[in-house]
PDB file of N, CA and C in Angstrom:
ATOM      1  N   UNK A   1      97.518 109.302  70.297  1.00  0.00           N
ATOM      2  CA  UNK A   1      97.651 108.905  68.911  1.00  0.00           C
ATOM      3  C   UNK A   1      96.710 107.733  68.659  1.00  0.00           C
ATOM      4  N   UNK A   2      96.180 107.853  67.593  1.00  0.00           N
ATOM      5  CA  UNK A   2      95.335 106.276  67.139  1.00  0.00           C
ATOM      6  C   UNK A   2      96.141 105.224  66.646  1.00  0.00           C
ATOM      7  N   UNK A   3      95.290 104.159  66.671  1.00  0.00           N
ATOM      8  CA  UNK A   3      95.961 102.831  66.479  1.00  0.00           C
ATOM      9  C   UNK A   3      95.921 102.769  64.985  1.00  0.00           C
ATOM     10  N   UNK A   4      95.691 103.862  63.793  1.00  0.00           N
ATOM     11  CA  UNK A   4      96.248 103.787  62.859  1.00  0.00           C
ATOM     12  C   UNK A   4      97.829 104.786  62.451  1.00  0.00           C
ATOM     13  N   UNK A   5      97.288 105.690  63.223  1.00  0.00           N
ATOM     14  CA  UNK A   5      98.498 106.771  63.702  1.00  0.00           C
ATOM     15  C   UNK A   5      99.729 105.921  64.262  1.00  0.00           C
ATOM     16  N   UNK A   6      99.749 105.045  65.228  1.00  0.00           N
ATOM     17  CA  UNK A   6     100.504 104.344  65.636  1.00  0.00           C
ATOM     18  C   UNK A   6     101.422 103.411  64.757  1.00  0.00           C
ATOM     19  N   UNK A   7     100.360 102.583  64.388  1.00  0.00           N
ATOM     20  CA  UNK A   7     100.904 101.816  63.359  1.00  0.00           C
ATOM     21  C   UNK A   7     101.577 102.411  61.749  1.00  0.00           C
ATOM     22  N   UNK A   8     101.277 103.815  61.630  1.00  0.00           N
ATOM     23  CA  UNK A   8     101.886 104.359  60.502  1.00  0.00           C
ATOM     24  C   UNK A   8     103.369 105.004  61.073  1.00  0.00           C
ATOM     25  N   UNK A   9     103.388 104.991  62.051  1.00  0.00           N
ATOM     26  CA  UNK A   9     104.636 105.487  62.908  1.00  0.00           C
ATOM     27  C   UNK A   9     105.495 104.433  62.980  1.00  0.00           C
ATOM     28  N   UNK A  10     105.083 103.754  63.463  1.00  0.00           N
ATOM     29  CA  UNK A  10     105.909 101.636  63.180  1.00  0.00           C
ATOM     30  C   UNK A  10     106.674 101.578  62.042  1.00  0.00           C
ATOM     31  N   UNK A  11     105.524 102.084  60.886  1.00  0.00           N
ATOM     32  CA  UNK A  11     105.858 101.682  59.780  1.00  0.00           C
ATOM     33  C   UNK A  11     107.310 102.002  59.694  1.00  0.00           C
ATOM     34  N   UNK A  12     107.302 103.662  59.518  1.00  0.00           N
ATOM     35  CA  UNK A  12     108.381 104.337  59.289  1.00  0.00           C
ATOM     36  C   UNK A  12     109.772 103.916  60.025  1.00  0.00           C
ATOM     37  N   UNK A  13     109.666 103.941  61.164  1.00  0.00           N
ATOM     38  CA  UNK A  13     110.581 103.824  62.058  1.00  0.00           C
ATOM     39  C   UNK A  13     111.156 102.322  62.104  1.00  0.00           C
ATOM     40  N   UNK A  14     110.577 101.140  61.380  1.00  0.00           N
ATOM     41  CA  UNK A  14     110.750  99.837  61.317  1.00  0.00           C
ATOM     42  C   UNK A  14     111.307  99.796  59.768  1.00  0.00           C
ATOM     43  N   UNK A  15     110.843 100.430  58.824  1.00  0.00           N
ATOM     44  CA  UNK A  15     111.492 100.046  57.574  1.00  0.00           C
ATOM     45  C   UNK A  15     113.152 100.898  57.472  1.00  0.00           C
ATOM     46  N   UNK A  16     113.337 102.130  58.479  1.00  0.00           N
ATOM     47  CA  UNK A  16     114.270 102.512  58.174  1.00  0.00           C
ATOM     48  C   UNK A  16     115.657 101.862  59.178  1.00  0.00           C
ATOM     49  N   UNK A  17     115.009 101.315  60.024  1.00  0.00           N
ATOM     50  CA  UNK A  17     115.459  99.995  60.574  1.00  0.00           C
ATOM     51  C   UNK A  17     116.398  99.384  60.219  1.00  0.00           C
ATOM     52  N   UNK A  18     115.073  98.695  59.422  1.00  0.00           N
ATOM     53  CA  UNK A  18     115.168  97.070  58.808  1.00  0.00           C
ATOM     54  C   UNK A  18     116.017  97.270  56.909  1.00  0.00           C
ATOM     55  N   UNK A  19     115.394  98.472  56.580  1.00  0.00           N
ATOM     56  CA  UNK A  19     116.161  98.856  55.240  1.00  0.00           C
ATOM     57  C   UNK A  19     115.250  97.515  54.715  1.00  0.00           C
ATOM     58  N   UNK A  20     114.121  97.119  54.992  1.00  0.00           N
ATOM     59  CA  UNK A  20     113.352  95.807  54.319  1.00  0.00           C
ATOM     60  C   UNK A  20     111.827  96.675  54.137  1.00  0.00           C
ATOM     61  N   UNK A  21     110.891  96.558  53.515  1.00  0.00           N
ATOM     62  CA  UNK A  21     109.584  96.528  52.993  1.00  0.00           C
ATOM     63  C   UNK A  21     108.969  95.387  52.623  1.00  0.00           C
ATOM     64  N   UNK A  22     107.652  95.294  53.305  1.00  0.00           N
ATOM     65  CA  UNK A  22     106.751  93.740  52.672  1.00  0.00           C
ATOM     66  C   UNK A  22     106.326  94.326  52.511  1.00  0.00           C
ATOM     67  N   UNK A  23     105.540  92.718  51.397  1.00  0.00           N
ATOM     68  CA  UNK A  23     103.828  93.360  50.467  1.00  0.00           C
ATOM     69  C   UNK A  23     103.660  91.416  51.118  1.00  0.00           C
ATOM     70  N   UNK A  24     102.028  91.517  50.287  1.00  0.00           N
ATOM     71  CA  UNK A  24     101.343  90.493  50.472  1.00  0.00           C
ATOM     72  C   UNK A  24     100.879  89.754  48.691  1.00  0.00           C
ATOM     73  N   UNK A  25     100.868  88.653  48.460  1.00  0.00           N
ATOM     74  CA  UNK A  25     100.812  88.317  46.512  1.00  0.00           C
ATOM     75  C   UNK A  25     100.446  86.971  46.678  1.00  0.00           C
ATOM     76  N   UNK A  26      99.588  86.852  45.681  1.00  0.00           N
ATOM     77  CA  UNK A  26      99.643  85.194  45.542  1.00  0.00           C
ATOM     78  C   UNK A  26     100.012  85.117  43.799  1.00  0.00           C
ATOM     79  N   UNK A  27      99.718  83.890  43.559  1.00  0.00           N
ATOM     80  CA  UNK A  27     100.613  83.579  42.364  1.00  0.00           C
ATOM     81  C   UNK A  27      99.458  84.531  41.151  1.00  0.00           C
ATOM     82  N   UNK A  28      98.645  85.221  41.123  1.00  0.00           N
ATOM     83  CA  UNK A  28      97.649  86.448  40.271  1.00  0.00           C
ATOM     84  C   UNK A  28      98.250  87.945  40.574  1.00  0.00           C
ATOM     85  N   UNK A  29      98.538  87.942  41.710  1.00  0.00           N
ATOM     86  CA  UNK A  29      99.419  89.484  42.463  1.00  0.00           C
ATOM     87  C   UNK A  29      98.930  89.899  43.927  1.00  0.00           C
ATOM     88  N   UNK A  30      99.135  90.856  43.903  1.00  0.00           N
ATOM     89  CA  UNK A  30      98.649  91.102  45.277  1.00  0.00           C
ATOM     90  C   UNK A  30      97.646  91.953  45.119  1.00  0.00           C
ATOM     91  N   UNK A  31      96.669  91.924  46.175  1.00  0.00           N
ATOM     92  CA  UNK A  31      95.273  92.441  46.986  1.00  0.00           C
ATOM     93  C   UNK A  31      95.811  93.939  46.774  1.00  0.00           C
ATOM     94  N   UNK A  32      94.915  95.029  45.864  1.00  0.00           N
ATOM     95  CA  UNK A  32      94.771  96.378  46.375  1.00  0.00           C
ATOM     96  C   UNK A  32      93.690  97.157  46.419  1.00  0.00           C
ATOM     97  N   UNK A  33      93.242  96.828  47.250  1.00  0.00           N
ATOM     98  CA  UNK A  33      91.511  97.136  47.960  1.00  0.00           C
ATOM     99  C   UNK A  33      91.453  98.787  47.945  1.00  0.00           C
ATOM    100  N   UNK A  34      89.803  98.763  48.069  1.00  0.00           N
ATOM    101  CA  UNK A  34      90.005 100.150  47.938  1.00  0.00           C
ATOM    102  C   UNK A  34      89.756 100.959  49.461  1.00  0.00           C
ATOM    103  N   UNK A  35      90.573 101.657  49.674  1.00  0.00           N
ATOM    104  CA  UNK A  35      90.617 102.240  51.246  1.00  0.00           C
ATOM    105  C   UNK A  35      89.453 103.139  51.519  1.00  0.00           C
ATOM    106  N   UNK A  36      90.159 103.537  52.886  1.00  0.00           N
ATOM    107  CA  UNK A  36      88.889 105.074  53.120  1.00  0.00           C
ATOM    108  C   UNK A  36      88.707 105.603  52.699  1.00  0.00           C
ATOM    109  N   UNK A  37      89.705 105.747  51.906  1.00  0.00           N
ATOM    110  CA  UNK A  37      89.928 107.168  51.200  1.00  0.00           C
ATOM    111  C   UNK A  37      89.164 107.198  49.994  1.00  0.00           C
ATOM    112  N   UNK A  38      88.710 105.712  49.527  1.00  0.00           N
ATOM    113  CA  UNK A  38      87.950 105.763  48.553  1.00  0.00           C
ATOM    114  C   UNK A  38      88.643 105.707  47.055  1.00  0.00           C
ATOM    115  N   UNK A  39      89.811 104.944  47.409  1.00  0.00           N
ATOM    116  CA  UNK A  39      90.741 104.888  46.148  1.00  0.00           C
ATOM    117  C   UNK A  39      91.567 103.775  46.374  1.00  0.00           C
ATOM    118  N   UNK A  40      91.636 102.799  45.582  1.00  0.00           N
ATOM    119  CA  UNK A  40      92.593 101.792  45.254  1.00  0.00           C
ATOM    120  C   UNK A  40      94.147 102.014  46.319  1.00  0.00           C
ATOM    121  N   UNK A  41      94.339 101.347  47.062  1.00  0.00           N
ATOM    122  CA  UNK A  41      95.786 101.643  47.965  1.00  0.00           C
ATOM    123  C   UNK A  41      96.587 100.377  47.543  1.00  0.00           C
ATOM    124  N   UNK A  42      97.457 100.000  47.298  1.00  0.00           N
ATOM    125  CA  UNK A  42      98.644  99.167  47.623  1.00  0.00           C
ATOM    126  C   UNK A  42      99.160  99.201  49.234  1.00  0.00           C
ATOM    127  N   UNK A  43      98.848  98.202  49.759  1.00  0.00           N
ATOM    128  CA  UNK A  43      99.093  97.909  51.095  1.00  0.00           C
ATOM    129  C   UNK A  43     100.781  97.136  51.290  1.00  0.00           C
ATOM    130  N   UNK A  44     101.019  98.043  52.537  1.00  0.00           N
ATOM    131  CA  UNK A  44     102.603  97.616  52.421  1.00  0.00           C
ATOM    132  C   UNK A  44     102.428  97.031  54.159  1.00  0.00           C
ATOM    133  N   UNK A  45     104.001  96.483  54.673  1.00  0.00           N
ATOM    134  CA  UNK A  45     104.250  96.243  55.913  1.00  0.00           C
ATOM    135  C   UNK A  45     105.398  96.484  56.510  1.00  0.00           C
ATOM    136  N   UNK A  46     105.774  97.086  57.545  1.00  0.00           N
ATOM    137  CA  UNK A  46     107.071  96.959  57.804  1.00  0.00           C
ATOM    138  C   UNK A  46     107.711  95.639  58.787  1.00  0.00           C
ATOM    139  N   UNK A  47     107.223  94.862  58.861  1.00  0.00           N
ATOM    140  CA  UNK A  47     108.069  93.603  59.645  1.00  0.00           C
ATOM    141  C   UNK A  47     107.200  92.552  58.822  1.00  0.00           C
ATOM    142  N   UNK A  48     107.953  91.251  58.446  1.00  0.00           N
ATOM    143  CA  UNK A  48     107.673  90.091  58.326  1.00  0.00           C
ATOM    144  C   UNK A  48     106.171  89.555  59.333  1.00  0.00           C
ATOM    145  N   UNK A  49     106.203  90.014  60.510  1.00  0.00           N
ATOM    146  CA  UNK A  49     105.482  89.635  61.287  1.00  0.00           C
ATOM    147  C   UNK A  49     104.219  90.189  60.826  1.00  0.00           C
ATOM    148  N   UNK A  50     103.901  91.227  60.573  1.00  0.00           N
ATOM    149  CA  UNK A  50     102.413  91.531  60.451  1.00  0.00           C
ATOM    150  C   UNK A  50     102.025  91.649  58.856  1.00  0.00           C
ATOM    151  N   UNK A  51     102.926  91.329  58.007  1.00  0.00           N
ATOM    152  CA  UNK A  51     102.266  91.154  56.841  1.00  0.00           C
ATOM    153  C   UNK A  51     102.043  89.843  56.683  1.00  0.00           C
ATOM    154  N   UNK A  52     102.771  88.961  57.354  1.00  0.00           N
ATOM    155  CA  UNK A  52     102.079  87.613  57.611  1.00  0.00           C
ATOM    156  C   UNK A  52     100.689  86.888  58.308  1.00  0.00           C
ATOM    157  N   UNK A  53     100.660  88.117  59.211  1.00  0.00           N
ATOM    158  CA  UNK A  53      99.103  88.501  59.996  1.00  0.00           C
ATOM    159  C   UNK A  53      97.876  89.114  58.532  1.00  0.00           C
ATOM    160  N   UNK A  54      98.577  89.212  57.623  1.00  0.00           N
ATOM    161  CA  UNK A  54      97.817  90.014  56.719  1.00  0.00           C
ATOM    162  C   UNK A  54      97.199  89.061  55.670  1.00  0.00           C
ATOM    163  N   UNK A  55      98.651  88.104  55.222  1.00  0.00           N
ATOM    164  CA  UNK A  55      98.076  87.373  54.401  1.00  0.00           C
ATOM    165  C   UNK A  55      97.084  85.708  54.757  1.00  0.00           C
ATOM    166  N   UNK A  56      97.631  85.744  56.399  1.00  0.00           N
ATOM    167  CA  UNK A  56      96.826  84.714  56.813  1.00  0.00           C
ATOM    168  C   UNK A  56      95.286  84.956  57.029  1.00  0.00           C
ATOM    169  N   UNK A  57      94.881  86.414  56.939  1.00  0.00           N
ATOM    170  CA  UNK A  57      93.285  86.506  57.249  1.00  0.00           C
ATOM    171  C   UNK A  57      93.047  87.180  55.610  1.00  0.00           C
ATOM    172  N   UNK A  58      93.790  87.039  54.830  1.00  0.00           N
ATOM    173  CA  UNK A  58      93.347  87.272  53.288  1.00  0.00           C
ATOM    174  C   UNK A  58      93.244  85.826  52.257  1.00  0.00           C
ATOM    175  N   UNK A  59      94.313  84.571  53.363  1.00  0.00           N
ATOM    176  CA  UNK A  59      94.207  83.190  52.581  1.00  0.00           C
ATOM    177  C   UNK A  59      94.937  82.527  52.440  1.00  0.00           C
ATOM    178  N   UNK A  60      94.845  81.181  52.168  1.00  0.00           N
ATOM    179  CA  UNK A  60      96.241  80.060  52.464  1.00  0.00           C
ATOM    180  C   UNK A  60      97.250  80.426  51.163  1.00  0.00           C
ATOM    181  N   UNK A  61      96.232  81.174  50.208  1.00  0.00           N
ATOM    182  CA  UNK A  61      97.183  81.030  49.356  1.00  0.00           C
ATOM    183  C   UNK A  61      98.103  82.543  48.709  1.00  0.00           C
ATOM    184  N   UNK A  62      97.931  83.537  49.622  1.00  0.00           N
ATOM    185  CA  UNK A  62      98.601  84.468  50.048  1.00  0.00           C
ATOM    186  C   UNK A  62     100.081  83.984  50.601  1.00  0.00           C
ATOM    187  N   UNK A  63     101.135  84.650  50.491  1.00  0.00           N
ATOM    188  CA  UNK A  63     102.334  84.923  50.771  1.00  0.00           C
ATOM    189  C   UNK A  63     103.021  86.253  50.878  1.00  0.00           C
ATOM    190  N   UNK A  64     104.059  86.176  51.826  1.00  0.00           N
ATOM    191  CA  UNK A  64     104.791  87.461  51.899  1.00  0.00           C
ATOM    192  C   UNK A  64     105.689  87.797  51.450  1.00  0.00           C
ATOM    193  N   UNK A  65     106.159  88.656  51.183  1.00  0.00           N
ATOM    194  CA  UNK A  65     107.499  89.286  50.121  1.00  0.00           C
ATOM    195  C   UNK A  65     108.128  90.431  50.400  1.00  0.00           C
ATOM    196  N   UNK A  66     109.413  90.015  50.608  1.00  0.00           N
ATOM    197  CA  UNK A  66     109.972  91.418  51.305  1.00  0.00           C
ATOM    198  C   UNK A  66     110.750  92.261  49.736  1.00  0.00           C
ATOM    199  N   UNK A  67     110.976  93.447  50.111  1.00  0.00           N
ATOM    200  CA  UNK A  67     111.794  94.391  49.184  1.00  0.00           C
ATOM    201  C   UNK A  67     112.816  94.743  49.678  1.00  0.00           C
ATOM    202  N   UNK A  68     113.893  95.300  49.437  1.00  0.00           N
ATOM    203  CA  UNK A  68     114.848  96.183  49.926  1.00  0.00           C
ATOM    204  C   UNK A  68     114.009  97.541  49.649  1.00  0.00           C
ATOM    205  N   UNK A  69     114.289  98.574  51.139  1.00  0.00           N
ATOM    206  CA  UNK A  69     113.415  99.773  51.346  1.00  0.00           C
ATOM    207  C   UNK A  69     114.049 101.015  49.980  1.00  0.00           C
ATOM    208  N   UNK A  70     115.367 100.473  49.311  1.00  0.00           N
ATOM    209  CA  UNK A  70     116.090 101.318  48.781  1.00  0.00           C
ATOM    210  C   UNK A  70     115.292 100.744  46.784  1.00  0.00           C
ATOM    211  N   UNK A  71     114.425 100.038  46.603  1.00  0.00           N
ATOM    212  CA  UNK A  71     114.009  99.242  45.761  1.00  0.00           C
ATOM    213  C   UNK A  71     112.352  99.442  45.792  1.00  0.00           C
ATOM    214  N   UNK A  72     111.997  99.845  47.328  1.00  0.00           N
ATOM    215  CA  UNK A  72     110.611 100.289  47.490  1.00  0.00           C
ATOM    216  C   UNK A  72     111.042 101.902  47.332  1.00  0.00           C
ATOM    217  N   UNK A  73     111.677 102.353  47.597  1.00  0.00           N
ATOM    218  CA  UNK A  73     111.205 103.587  47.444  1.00  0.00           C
ATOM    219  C   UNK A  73     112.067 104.379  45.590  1.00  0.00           C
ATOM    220  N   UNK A  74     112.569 103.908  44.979  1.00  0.00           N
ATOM    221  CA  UNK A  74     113.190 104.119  43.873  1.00  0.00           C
ATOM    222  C   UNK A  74     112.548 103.127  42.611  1.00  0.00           C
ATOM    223  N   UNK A  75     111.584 102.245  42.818  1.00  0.00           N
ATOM    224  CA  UNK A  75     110.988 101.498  42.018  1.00  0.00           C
ATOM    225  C   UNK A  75     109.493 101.429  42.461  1.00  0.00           C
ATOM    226  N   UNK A  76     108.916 100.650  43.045  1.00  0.00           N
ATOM    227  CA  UNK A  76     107.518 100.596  43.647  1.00  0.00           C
ATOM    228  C   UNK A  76     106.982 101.772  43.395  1.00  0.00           C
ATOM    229  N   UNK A  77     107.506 102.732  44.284  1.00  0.00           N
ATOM    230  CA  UNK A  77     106.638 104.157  44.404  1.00  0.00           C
ATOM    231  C   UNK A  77     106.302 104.723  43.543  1.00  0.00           C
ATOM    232  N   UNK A  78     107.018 105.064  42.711  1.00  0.00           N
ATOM    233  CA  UNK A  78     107.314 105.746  41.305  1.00  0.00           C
ATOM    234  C   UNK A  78     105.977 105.064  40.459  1.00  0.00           C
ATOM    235  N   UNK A  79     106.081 103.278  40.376  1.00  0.00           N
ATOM    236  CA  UNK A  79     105.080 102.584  39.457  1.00  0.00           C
ATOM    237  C   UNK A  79     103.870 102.945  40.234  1.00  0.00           C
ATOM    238  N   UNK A  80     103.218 102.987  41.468  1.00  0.00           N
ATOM    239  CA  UNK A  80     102.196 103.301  42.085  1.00  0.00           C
ATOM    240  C   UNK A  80     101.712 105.022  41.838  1.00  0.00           C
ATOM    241  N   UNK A  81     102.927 106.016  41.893  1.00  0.00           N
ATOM    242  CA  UNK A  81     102.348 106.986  41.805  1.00  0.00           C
ATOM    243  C   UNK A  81     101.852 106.872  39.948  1.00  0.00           C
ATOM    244  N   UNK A  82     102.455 106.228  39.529  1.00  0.00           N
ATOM    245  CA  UNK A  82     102.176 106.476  37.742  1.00  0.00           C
ATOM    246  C   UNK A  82     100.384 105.917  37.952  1.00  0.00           C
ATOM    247  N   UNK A  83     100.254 104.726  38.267  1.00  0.00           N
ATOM    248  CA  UNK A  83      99.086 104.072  38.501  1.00  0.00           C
ATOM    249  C   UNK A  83      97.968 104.983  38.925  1.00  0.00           C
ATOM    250  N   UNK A  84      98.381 106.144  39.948  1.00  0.00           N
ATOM    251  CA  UNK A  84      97.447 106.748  40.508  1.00  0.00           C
ATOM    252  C   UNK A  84      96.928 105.799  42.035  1.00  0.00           C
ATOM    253  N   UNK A  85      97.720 105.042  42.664  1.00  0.00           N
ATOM    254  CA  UNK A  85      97.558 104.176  43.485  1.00  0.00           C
ATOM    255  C   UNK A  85      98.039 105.088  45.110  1.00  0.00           C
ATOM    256  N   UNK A  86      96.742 104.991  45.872  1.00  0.00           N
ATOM    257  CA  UNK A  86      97.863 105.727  47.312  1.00  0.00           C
ATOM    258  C   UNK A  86      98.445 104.344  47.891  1.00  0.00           C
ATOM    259  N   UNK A  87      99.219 104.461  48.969  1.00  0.00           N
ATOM    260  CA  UNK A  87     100.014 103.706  49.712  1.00  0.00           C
ATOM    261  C   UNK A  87      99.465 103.369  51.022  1.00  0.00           C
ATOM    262  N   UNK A  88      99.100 101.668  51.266  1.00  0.00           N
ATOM    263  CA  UNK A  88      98.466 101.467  52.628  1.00  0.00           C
ATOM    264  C   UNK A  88      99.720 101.423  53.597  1.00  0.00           C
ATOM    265  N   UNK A  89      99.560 101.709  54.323  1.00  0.00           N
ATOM    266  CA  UNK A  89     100.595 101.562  55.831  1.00  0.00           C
ATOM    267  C   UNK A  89     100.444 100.565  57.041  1.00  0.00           C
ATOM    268  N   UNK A  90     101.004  99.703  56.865  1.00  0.00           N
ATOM    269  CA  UNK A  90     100.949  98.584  57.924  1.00  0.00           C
ATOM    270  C   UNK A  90      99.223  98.349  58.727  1.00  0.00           C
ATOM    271  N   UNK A  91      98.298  98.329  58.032  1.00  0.00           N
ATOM    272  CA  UNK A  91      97.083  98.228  57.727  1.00  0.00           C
ATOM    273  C   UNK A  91      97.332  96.483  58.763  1.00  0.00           C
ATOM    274  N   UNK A  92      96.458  97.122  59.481  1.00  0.00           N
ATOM    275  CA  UNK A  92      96.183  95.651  60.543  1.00  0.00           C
ATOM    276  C   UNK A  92      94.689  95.246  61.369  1.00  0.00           C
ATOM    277  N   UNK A  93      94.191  94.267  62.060  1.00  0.00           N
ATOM    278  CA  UNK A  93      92.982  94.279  62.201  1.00  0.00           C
ATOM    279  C   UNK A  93      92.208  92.925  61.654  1.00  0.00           C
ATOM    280  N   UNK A  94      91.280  92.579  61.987  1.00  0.00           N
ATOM    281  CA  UNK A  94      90.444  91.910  61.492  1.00  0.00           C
ATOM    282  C   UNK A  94      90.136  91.957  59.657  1.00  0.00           C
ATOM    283  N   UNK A  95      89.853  93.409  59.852  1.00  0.00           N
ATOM    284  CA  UNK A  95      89.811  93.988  58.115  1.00  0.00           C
ATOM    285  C   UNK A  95      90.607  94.487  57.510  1.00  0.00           C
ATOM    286  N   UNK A  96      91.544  94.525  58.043  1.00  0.00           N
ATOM    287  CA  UNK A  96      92.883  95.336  57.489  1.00  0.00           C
ATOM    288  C   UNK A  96      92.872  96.522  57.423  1.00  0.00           C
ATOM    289  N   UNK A  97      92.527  97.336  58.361  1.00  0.00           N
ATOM    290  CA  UNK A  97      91.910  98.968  57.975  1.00  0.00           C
ATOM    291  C   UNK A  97      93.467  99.395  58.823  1.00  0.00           C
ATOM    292  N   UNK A  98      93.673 100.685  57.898  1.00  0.00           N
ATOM    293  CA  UNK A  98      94.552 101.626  58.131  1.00  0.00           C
ATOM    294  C   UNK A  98      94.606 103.065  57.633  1.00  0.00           C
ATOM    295  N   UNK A  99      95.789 103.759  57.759  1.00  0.00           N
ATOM    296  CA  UNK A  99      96.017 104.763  57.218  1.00  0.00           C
ATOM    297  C   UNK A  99      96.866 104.463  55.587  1.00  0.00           C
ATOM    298  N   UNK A 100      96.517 105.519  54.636  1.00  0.00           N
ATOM    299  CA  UNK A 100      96.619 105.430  53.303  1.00  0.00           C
ATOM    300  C   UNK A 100      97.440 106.558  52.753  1.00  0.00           C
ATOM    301  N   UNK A 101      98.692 106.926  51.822  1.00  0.00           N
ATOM    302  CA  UNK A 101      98.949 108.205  51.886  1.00  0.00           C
ATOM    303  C   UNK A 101      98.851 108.013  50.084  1.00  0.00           C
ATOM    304  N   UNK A 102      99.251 109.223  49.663  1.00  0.00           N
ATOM    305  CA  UNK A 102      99.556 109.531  48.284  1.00  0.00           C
ATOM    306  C   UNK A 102     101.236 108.832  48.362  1.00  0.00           C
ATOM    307  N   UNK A 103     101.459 108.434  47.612  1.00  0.00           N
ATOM    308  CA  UNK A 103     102.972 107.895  46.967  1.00  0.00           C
ATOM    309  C   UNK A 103     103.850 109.317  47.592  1.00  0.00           C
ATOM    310  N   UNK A 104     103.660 110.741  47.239  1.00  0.00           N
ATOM    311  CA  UNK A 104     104.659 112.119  47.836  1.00  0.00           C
ATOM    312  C   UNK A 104     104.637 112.235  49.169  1.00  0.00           C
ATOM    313  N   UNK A 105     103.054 112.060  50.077  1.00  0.00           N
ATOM    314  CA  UNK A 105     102.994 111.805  51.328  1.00  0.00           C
ATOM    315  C   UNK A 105     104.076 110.766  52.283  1.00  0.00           C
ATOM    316  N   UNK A 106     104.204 109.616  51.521  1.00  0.00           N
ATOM    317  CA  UNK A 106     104.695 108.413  51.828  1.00  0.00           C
ATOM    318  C   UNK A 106     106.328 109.022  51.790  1.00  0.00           C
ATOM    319  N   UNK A 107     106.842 109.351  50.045  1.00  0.00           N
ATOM    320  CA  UNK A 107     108.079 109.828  49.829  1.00  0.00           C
ATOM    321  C   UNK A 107     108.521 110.930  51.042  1.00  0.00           C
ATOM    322  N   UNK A 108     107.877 112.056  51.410  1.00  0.00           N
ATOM    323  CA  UNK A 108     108.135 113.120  52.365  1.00  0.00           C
ATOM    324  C   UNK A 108     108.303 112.377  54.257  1.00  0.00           C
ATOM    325  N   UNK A 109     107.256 111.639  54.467  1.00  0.00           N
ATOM    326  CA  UNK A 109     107.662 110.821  55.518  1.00  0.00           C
ATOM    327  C   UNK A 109     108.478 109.980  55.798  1.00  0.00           C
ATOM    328  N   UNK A 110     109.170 109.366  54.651  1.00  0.00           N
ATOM    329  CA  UNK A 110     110.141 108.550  54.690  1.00  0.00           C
ATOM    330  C   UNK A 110     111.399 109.297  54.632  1.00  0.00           C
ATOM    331  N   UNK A 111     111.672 110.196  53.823  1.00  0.00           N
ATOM    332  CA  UNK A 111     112.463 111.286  53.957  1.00  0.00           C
ATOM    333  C   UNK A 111     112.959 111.825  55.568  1.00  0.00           C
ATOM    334  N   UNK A 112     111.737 111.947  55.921  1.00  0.00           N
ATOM    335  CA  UNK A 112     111.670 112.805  57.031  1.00  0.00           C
ATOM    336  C   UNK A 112     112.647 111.192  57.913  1.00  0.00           C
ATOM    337  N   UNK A 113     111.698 110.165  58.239  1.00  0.00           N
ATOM    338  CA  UNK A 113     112.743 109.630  59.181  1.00  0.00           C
ATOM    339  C   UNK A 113     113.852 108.798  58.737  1.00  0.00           C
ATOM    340  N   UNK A 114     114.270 109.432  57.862  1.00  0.00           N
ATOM    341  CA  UNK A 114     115.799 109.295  57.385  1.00  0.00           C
ATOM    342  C   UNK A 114     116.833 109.988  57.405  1.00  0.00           C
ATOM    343  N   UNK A 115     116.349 111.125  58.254  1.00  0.00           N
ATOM    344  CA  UNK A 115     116.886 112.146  58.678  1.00  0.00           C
ATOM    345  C   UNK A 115     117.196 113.015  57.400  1.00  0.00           C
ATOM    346  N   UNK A 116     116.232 113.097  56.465  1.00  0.00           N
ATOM    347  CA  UNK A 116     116.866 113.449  54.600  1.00  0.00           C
ATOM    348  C   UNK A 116     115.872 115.030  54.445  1.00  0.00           C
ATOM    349  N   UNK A 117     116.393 115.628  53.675  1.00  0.00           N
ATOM    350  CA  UNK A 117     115.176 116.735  53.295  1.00  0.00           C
ATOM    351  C   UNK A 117     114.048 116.188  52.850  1.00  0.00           C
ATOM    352  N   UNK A 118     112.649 117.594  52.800  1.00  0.00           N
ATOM    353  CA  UNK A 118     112.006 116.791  52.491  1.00  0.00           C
ATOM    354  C   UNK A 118     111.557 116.607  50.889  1.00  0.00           C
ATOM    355  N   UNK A 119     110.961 115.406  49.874  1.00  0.00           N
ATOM    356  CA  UNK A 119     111.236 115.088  48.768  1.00  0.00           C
ATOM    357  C   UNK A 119     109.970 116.340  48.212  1.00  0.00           C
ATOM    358  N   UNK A 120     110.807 116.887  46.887  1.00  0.00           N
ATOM    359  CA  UNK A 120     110.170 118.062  46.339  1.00  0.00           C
ATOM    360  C   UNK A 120     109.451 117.736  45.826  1.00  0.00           C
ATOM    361  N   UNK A 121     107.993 117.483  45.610  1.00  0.00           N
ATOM    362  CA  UNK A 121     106.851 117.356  44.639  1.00  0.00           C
ATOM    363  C   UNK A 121     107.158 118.173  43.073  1.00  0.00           C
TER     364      UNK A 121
END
């Protein structure tokens, strides 16, 4: 598996955990760069720990912010898929490079390790 493969596996298996979701914001909003994919992502984290790794190589004046996972996935997602925004996944590194999904990608994997069907497009 790759070390973005990996870390998108973290993701999952840590937010359903933790029932917590981070982002990264400063007092303008938060950073949503545009990925590989070549499209605007909203970058998420699943532990305190590495979205803090995120906002310290983005700036002092970055901070972290957790969600309830039941608040990320019934609010957030929904406003991102309206946006047309995909979803970064615990994106780590020097540059922050990761794996990116569509908002349904994201919904169906999270599903999946929640032991839930999977969400109907």
């Amino acid at each position: 598996m790759s070390a973005s493969g990996a870390q998108a596996a973290a993701f999952f298996r840590d937010v359903v955990e933790s029932r917590t979701v981070w982002w990264v914001r400063d007092d303008k909003g938060s950073p949503a760069p545009v990925s590989d994919s070549g499209r605007p992502a909203f970058p998420y984290w699943s532990t305190e720990a590495r979205a803090l790794r995120a906002a310290r190589l983005w700036g002092p004046e970055f901070r972290v912010v957790s969600m309830p996972l039941d608040n990320w996935r019934n609010a957030a997602l929904p406003d991102l898929a309206k946006d047309d925004f995909r979803v970064g996944i615990n994106w780590s590194g020097p540059n922050l490079t990761g794996w990116d999904f569509t908002v349904d990608e994201v919904r169906n994997r999270l599903a999946h390790a929640l032991g839930e069907p999977p969400y109907d497009v």
